[in-house]
N, C-alpha and C. Protein backbone atom coordinates (compact mmCIF):
# COMPACT_ATOMS: atom_id res chain seq x y z
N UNK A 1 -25.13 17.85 -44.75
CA UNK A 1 -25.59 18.28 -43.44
C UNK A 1 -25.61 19.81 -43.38
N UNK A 2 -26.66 20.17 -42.80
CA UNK A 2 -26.81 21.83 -42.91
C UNK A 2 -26.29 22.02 -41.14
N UNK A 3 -25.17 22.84 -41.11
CA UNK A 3 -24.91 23.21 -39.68
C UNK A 3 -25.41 24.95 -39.50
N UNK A 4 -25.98 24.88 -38.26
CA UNK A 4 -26.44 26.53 -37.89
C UNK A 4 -25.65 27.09 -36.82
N UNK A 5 -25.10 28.17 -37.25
CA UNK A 5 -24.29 28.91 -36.05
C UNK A 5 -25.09 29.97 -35.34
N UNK A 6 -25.35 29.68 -34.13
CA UNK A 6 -26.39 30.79 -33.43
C UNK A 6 -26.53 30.38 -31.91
N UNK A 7 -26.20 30.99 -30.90
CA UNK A 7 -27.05 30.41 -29.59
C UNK A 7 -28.24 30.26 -29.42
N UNK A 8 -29.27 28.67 -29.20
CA UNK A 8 -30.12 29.01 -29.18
C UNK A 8 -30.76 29.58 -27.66
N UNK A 9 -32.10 29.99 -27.47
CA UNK A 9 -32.35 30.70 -26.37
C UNK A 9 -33.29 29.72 -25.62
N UNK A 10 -33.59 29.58 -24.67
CA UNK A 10 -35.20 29.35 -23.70
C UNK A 10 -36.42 30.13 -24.07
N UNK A 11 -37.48 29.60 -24.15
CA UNK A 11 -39.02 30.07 -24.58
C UNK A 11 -39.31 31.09 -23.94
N UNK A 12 -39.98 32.42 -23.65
CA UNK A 12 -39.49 33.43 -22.85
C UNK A 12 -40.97 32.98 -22.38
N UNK A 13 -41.15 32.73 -20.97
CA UNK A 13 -42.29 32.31 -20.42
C UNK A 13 -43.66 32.86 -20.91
N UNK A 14 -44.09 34.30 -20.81
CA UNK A 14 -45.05 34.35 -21.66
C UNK A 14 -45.43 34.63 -22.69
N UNK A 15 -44.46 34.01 -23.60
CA UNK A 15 -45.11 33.83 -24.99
C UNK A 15 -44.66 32.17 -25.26
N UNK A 16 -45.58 31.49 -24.41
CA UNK A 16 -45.21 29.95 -24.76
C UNK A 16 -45.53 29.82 -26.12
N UNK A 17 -46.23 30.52 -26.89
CA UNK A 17 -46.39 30.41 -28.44
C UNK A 17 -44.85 30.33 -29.21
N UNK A 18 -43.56 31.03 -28.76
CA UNK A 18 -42.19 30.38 -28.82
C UNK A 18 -42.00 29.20 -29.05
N UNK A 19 -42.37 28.38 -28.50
CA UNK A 19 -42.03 27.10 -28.36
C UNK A 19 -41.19 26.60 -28.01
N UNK A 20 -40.30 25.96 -28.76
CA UNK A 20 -39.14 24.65 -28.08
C UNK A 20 -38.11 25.28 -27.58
N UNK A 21 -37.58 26.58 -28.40
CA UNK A 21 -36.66 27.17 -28.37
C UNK A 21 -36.48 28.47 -28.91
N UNK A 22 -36.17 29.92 -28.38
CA UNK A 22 -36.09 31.17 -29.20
C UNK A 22 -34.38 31.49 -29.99
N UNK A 23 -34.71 32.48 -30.65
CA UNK A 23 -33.65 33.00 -31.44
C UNK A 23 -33.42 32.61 -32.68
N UNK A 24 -33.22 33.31 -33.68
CA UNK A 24 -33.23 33.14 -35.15
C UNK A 24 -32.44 31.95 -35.02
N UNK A 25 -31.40 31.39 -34.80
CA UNK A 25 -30.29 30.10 -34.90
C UNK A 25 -31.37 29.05 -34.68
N UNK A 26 -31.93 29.40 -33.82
CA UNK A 26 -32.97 28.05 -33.14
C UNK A 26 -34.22 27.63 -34.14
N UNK A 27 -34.67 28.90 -34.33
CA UNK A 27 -36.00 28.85 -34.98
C UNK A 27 -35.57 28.36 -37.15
N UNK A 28 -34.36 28.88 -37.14
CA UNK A 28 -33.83 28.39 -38.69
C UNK A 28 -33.67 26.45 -38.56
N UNK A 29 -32.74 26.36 -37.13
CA UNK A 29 -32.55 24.83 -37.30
C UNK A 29 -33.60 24.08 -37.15
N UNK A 30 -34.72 24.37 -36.42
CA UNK A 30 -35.93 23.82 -36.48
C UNK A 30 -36.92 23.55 -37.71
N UNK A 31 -37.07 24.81 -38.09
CA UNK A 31 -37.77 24.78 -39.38
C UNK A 31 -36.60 23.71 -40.47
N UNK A 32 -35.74 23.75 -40.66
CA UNK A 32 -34.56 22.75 -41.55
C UNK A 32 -35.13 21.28 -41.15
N UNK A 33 -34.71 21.34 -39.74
CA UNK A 33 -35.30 19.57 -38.94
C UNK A 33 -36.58 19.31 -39.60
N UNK A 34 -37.63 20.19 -39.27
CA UNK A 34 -38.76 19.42 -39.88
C UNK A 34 -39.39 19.35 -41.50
N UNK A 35 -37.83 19.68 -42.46
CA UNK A 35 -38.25 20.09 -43.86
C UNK A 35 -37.47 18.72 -44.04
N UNK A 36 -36.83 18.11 -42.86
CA UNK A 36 -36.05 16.81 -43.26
C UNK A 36 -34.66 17.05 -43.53
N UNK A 37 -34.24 17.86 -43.17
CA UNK A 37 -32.72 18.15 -43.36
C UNK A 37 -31.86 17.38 -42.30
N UNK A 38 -30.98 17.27 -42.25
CA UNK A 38 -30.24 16.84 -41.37
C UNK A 38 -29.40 17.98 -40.48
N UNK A 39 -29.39 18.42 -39.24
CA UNK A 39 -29.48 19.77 -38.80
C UNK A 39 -28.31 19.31 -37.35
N UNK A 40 -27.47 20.38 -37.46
CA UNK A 40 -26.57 20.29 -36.47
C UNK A 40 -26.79 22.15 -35.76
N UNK A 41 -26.63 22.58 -34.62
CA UNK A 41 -26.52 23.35 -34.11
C UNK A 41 -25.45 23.80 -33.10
N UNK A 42 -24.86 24.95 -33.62
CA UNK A 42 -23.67 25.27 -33.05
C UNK A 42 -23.58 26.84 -32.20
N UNK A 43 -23.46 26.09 -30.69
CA UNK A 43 -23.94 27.87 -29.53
C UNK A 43 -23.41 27.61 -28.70
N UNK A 44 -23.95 27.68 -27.44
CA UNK A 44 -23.27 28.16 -26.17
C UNK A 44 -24.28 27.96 -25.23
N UNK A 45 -24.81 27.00 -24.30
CA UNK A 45 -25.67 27.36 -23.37
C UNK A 45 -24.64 26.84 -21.88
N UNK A 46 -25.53 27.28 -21.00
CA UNK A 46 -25.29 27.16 -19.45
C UNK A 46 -25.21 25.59 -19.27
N UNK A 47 -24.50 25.45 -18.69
CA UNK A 47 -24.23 23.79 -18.03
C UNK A 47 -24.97 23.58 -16.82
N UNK A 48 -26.36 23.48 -17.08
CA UNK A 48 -27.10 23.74 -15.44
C UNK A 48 -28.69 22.83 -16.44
N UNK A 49 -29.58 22.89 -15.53
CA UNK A 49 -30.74 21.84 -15.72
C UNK A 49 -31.17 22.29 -17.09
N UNK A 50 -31.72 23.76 -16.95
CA UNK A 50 -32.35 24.27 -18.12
C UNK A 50 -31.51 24.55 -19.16
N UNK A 51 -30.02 24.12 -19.48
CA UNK A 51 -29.54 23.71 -20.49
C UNK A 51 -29.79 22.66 -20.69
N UNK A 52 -29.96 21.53 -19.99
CA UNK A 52 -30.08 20.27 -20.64
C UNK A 52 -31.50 20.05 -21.15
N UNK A 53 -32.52 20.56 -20.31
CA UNK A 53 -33.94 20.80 -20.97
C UNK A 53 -34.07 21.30 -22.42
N UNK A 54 -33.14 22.30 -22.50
CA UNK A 54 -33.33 23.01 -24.01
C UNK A 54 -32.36 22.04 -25.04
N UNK A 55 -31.50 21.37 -24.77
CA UNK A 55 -30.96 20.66 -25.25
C UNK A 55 -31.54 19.34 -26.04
N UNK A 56 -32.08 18.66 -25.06
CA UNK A 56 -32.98 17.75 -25.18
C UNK A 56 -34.20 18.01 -26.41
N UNK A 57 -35.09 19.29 -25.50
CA UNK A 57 -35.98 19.37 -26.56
C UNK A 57 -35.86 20.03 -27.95
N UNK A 58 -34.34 20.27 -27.90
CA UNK A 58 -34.51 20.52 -29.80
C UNK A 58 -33.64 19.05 -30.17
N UNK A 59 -33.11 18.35 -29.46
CA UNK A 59 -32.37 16.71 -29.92
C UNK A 59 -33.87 16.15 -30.22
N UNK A 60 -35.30 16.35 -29.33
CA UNK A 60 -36.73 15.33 -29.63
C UNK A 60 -37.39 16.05 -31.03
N UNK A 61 -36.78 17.43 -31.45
CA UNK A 61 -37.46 18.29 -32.63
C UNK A 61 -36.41 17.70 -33.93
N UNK A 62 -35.60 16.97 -33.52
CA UNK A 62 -34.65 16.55 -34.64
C UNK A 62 -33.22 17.41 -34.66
N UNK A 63 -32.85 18.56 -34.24
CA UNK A 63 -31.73 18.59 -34.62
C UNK A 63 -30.62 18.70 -33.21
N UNK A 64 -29.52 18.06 -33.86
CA UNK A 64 -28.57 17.92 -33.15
C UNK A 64 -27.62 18.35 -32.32
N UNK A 65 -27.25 18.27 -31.51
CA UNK A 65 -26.56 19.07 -30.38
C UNK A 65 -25.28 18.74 -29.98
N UNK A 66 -24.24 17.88 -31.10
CA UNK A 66 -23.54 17.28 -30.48
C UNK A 66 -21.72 18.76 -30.55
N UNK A 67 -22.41 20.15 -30.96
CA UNK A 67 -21.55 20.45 -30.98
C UNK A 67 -22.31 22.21 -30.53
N UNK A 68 -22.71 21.52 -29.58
CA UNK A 68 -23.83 22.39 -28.76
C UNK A 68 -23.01 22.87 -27.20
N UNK A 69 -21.87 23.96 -27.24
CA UNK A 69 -20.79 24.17 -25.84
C UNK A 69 -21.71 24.21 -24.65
N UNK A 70 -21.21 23.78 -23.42
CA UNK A 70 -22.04 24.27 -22.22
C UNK A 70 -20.89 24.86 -21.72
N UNK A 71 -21.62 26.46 -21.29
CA UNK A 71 -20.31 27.21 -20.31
C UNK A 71 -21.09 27.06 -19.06
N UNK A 72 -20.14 26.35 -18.33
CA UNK A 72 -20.32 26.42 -16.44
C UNK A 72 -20.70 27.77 -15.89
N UNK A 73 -19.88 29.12 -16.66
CA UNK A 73 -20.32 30.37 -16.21
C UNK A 73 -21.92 31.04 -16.02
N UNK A 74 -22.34 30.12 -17.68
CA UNK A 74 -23.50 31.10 -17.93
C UNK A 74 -24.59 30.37 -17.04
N UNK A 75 -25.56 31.20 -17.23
CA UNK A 75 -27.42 30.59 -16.84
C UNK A 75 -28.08 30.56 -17.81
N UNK A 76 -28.30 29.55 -18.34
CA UNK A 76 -29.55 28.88 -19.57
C UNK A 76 -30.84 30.03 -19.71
N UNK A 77 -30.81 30.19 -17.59
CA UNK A 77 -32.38 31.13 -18.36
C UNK A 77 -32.15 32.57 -18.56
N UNK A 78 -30.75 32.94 -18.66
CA UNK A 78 -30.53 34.59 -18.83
C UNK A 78 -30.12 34.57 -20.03
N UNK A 79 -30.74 33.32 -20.76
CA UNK A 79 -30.21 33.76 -21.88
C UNK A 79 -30.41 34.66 -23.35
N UNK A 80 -31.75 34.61 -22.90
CA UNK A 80 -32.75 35.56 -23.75
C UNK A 80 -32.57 37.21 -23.43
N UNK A 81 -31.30 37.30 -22.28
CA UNK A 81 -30.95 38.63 -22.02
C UNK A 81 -29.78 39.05 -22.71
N UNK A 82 -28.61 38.08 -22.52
CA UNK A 82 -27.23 37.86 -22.78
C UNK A 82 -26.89 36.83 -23.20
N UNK A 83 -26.84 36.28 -24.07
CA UNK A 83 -26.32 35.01 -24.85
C UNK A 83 -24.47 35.25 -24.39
N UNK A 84 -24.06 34.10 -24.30
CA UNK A 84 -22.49 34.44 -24.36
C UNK A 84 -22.04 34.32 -25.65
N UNK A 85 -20.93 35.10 -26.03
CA UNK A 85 -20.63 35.44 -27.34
C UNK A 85 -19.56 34.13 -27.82
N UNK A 86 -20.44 33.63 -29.33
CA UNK A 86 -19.07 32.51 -29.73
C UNK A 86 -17.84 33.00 -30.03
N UNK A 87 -16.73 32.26 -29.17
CA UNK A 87 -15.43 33.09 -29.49
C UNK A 87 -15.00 31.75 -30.42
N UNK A 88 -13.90 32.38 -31.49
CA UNK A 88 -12.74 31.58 -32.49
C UNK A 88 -12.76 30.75 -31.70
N UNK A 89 -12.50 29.98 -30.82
CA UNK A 89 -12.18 28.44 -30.14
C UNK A 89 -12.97 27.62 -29.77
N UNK A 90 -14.26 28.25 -29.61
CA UNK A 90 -15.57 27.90 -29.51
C UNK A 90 -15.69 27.02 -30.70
N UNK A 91 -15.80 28.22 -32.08
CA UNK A 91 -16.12 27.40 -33.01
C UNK A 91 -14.99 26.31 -33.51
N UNK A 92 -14.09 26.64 -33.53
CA UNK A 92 -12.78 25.80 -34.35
C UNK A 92 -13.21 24.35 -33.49
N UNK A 93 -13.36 24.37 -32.24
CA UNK A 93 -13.63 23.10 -31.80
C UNK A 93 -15.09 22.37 -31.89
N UNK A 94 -16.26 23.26 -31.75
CA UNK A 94 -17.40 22.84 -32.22
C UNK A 94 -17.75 22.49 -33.31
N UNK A 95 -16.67 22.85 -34.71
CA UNK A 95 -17.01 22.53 -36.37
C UNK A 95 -15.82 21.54 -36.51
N UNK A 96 -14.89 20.99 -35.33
CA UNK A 96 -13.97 20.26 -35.81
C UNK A 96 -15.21 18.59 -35.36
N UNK A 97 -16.08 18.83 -34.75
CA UNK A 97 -17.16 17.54 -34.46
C UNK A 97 -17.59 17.15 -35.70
N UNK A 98 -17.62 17.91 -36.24
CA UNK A 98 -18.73 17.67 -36.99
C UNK A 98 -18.53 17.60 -38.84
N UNK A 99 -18.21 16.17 -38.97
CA UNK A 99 -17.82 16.03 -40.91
C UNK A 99 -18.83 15.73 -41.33
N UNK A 100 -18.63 16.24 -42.93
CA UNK A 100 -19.29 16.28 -43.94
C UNK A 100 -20.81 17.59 -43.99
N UNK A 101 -19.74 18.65 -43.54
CA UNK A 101 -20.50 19.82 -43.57
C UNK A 101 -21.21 20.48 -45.08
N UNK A 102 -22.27 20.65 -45.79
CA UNK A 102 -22.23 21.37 -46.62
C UNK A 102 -22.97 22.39 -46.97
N UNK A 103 -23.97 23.02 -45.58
CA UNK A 103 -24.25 24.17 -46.02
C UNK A 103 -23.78 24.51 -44.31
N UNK A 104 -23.49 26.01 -43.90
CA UNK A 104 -22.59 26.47 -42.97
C UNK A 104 -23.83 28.22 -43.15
N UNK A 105 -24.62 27.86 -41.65
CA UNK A 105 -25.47 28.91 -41.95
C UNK A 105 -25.49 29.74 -40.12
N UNK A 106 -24.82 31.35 -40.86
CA UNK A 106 -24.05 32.16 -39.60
C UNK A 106 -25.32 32.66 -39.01
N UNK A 107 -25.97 32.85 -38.40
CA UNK A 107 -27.46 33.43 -37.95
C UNK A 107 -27.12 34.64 -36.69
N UNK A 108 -26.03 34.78 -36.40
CA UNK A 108 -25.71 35.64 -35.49
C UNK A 108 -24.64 36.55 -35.64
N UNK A 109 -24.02 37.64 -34.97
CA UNK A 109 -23.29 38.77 -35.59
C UNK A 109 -22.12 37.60 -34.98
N UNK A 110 -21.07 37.79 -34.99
CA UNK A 110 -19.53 37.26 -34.77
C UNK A 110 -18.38 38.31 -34.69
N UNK A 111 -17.85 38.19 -33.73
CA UNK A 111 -16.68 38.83 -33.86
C UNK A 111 -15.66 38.74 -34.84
N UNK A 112 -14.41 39.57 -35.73
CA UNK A 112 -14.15 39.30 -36.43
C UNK A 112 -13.16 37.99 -36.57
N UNK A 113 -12.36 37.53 -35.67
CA UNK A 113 -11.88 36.32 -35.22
C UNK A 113 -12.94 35.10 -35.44
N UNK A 114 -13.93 35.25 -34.75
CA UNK A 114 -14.75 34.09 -34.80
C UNK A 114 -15.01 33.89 -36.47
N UNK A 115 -15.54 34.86 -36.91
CA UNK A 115 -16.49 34.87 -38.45
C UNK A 115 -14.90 33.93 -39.69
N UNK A 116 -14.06 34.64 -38.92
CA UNK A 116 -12.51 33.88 -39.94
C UNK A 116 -12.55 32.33 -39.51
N UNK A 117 -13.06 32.12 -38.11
CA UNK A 117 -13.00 30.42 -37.83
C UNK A 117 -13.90 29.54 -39.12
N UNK A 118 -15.23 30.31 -39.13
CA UNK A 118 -16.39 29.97 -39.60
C UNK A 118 -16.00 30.08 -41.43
N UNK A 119 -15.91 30.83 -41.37
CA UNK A 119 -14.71 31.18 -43.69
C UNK A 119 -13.86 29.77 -43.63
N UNK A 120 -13.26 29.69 -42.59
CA UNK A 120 -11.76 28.35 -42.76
C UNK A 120 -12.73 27.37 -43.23
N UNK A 121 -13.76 26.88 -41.74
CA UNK A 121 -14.19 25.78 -41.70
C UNK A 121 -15.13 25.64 -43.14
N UNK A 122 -15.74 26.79 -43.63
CA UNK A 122 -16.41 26.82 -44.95
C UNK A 122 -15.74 26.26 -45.95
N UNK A 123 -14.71 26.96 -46.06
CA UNK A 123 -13.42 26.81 -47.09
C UNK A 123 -13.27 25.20 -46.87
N UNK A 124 -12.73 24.62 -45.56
CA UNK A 124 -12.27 23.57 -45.87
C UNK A 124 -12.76 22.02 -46.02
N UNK A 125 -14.51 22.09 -45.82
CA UNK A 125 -15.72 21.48 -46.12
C UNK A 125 -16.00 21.66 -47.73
N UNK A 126 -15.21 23.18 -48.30
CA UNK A 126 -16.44 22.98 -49.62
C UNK A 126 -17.75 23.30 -49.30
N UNK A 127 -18.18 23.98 -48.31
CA UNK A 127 -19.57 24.41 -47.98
C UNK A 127 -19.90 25.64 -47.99
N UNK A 128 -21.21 25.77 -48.48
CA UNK A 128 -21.93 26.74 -48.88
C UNK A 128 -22.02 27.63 -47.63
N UNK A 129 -21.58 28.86 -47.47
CA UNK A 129 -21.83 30.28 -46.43
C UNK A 129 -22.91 30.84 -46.81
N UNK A 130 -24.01 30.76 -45.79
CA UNK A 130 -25.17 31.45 -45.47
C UNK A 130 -24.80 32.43 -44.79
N UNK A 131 -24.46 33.87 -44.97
CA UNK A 131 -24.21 34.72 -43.48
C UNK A 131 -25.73 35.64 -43.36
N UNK A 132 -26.56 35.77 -41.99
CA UNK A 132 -27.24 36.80 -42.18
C UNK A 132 -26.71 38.02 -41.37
N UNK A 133 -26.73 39.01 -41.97
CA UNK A 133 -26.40 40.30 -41.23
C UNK A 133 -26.79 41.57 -41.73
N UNK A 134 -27.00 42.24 -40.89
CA UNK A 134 -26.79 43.89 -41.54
C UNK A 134 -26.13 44.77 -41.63
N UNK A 135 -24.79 44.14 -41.68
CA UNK A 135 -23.82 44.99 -42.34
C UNK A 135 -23.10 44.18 -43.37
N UNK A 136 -22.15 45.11 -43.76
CA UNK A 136 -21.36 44.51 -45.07
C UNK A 136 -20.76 43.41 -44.43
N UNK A 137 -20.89 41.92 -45.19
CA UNK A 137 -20.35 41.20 -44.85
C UNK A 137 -18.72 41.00 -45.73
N UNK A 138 -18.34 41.97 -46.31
CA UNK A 138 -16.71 42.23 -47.02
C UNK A 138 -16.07 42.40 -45.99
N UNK A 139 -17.03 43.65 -44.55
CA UNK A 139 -15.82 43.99 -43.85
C UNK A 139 -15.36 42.87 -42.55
N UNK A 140 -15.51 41.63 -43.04
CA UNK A 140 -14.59 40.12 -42.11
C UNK A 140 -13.26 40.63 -41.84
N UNK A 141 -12.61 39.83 -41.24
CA UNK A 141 -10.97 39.63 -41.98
C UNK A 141 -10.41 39.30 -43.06
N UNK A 142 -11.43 38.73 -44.10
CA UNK A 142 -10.72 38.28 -45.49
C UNK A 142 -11.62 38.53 -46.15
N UNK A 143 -11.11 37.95 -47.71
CA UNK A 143 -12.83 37.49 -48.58
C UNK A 143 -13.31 36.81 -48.02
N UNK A 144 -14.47 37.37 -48.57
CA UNK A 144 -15.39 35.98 -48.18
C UNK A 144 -15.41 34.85 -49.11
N UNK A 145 -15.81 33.51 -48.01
CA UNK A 145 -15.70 32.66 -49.18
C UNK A 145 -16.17 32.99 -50.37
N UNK A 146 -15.89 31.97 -52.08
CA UNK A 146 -16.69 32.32 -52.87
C UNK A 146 -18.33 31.77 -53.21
N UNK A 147 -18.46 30.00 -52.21
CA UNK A 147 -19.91 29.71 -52.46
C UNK A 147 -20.53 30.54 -51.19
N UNK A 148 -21.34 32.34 -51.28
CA UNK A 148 -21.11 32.48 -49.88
C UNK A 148 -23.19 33.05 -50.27
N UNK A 149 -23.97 33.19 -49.59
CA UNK A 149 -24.81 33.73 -49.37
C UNK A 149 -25.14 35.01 -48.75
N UNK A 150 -24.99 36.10 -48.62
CA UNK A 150 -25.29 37.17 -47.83
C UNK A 150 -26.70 37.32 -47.89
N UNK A 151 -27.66 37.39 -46.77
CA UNK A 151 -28.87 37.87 -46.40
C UNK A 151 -29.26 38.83 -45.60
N UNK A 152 -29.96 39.62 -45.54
CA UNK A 152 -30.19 40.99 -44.78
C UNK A 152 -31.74 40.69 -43.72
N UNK A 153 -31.81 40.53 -42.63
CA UNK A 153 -33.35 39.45 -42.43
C UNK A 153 -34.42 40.95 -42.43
N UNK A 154 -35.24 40.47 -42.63
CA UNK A 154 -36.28 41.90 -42.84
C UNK A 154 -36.97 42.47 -41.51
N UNK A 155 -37.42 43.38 -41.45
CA UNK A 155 -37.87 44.10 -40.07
C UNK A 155 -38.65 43.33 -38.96
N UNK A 156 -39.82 42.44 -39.91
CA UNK A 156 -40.69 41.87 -39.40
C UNK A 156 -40.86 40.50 -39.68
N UNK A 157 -41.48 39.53 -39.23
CA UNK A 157 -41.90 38.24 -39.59
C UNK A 157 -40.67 37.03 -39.49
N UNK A 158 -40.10 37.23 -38.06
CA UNK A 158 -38.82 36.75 -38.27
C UNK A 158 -39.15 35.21 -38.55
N UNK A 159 -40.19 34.39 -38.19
CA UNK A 159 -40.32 33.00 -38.35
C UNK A 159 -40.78 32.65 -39.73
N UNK A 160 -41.24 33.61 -40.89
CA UNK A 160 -41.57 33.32 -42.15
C UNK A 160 -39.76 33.58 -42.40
N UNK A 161 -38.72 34.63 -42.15
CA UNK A 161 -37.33 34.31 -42.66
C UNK A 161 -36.86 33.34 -42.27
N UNK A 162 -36.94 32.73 -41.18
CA UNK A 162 -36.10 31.49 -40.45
C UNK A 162 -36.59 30.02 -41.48
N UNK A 163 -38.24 30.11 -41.75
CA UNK A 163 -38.20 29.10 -42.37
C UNK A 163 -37.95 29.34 -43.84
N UNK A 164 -37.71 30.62 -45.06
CA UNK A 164 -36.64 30.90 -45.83
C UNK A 164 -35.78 30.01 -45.77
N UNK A 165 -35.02 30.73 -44.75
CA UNK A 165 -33.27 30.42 -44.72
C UNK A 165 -33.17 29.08 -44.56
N UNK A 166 -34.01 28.33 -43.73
CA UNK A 166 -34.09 26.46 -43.58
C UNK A 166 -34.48 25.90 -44.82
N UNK A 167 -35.20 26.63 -45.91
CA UNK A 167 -35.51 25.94 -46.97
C UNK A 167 -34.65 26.35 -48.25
N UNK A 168 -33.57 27.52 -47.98
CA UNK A 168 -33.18 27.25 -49.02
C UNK A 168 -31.77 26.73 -48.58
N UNK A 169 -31.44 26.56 -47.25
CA UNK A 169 -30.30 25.62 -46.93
C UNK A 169 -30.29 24.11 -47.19
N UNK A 170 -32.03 23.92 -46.57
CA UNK A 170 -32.12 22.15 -47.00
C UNK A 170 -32.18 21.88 -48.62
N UNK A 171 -31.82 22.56 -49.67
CA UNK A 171 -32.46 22.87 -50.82
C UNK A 171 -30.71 22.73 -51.16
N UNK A 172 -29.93 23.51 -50.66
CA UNK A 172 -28.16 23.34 -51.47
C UNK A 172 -27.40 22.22 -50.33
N UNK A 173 -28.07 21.60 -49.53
CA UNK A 173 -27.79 20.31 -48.87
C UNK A 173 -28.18 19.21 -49.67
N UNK A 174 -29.34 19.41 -50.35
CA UNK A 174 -29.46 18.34 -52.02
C UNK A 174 -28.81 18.67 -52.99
N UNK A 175 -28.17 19.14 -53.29
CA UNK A 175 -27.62 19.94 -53.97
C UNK A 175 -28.09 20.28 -55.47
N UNK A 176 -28.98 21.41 -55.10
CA UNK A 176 -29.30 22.09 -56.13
C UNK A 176 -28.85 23.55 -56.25
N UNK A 177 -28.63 24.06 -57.32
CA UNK A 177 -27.66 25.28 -57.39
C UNK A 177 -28.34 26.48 -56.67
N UNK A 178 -27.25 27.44 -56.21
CA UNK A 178 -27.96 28.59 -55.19
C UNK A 178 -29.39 29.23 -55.74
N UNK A 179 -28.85 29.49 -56.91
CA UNK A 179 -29.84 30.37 -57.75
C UNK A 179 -31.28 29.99 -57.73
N UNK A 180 -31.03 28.53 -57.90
CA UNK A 180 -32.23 27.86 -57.97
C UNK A 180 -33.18 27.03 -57.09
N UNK A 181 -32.10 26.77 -55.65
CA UNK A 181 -32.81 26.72 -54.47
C UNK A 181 -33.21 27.94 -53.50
N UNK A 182 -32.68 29.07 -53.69
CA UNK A 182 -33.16 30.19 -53.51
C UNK A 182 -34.43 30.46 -54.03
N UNK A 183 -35.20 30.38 -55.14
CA UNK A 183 -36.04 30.66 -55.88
C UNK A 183 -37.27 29.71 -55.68
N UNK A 184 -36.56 28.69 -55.45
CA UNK A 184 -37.49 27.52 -55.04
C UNK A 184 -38.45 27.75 -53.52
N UNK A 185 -37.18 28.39 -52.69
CA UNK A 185 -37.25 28.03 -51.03
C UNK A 185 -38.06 29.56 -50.99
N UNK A 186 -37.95 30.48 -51.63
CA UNK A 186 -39.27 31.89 -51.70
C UNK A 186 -40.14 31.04 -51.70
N UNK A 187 -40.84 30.42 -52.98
CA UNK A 187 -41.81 29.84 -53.75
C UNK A 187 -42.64 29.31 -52.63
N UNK A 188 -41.64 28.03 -52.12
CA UNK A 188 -42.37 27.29 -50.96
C UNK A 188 -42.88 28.37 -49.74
N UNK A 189 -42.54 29.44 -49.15
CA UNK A 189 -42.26 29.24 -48.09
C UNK A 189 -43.26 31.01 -48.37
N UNK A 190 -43.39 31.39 -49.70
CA UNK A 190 -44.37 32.21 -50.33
C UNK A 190 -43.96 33.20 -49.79
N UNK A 191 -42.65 33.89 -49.40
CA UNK A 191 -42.07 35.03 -48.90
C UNK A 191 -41.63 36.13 -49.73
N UNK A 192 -41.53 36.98 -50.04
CA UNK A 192 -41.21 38.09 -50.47
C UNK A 192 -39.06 37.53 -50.25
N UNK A 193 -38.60 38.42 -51.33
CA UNK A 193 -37.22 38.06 -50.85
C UNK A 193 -36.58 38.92 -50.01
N UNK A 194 -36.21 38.78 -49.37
CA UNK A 194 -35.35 39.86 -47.80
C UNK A 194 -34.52 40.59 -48.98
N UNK A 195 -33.93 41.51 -47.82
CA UNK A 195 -32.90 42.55 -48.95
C UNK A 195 -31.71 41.63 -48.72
N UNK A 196 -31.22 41.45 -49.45
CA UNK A 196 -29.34 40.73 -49.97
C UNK A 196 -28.38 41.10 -50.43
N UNK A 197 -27.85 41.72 -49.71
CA UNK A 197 -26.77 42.96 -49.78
C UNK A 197 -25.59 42.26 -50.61
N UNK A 198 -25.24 41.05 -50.41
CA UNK A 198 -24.01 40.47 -51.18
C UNK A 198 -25.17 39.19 -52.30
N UNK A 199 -26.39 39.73 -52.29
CA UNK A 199 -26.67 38.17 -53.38
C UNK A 199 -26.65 36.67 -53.07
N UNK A 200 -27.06 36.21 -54.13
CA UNK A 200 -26.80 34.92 -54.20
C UNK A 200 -25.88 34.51 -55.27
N UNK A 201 -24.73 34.14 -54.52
CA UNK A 201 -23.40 33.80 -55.17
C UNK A 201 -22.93 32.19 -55.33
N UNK A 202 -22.93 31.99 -56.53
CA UNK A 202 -22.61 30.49 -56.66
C UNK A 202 -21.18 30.19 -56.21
């Protein structure tokens, strides 16, 4: 099972060309859902209508929501302004839903607490760490795991990286080696490779 860590967002009204759902987390688990992966999504939306709308329509796009938080605080549709930030308890309880994890893909910055929830739960699955970011991903709280991915996403074309990162996640969810579902998931997906500050690490 490929799990994605990211809040996803609401379609920002005029660019219904968005679709189901915005934000790199959203747009990676989607592209995964329809490559046939088995896709769990892990965020934060508002406990109000247009959370359950956005909910729904990425559960009818295929991927799953069962570890999908609703905060009573937030508003679903401010969320494309302010996402609320996943804190350590967020995740420890949203990745304790969910067994037989094996690729673990971070799509959003994390606090350093949270990003150590997300290493444990890696660590203690045996699953492959996708992190994307642009900074050093050394400076966590620990090592990083050792099956870990670092990706850097590139300036432009964020929906040719999202479906990348979904193809070479659904790619070490079959388990074929990094090196070589990396190479594969360019190929398909005919992308140039983003900059990768930590590599592809088996």
């Amino acid at each position: 099972m490929v799990v994605v860590v990211g809040t996803p967002r609401p379609p920002v009204p005029r660019h219904r060309s968005a679709g189901i759902a915005a934000g790199l987390a959203a747009r990676i688990a989607l592209a995964a859902a329809r490559g046939g992966a088995r896709v769990e999504l892990v965020g934060k939306i508002g406990d109000d209508a247009a959370g359950d709308a956005l909910a729904t329509a990425l559960a009818r796009a295929g991927v799953g929501h069962a570890a999908l938080l609703r905060d009573p605080s937030a508003r679903t549709a401010a969320l494309s302004r302010e996402p609320p930030p996943l804190e350590r308890h967020d995740l420890e309880l949203a990745l304790r839903y969910l067994p037989g994890i094996r690729v673990l893909v971070v799509a959003e910055p994390l606090a350093p607490d949270a990003r150590e929830a997300v290493d444990e739960a890696a660590r203690f699955h045996g699953a492959h760490l996708v992190l994307i970011t642009d900074e050093d991903a050394t400076a966590g709280p620990g090592a990083v795991p050792e099956r870990t991915t670092v990706l850097r996403p590139p300036d432009g074309d964020p929906d040719g990286f999202a479906r990348l990162v979904a193809a070479y996640a659904a790619r070490l969810d079959a388990g074929a080696p990094p090196g070589a579902a990396f190479d594969a998931a360019t190929a398909e997906v005919g992308a140039s490779q983003p900059s990768s500050p930590g590599g592809v690490a088996g």
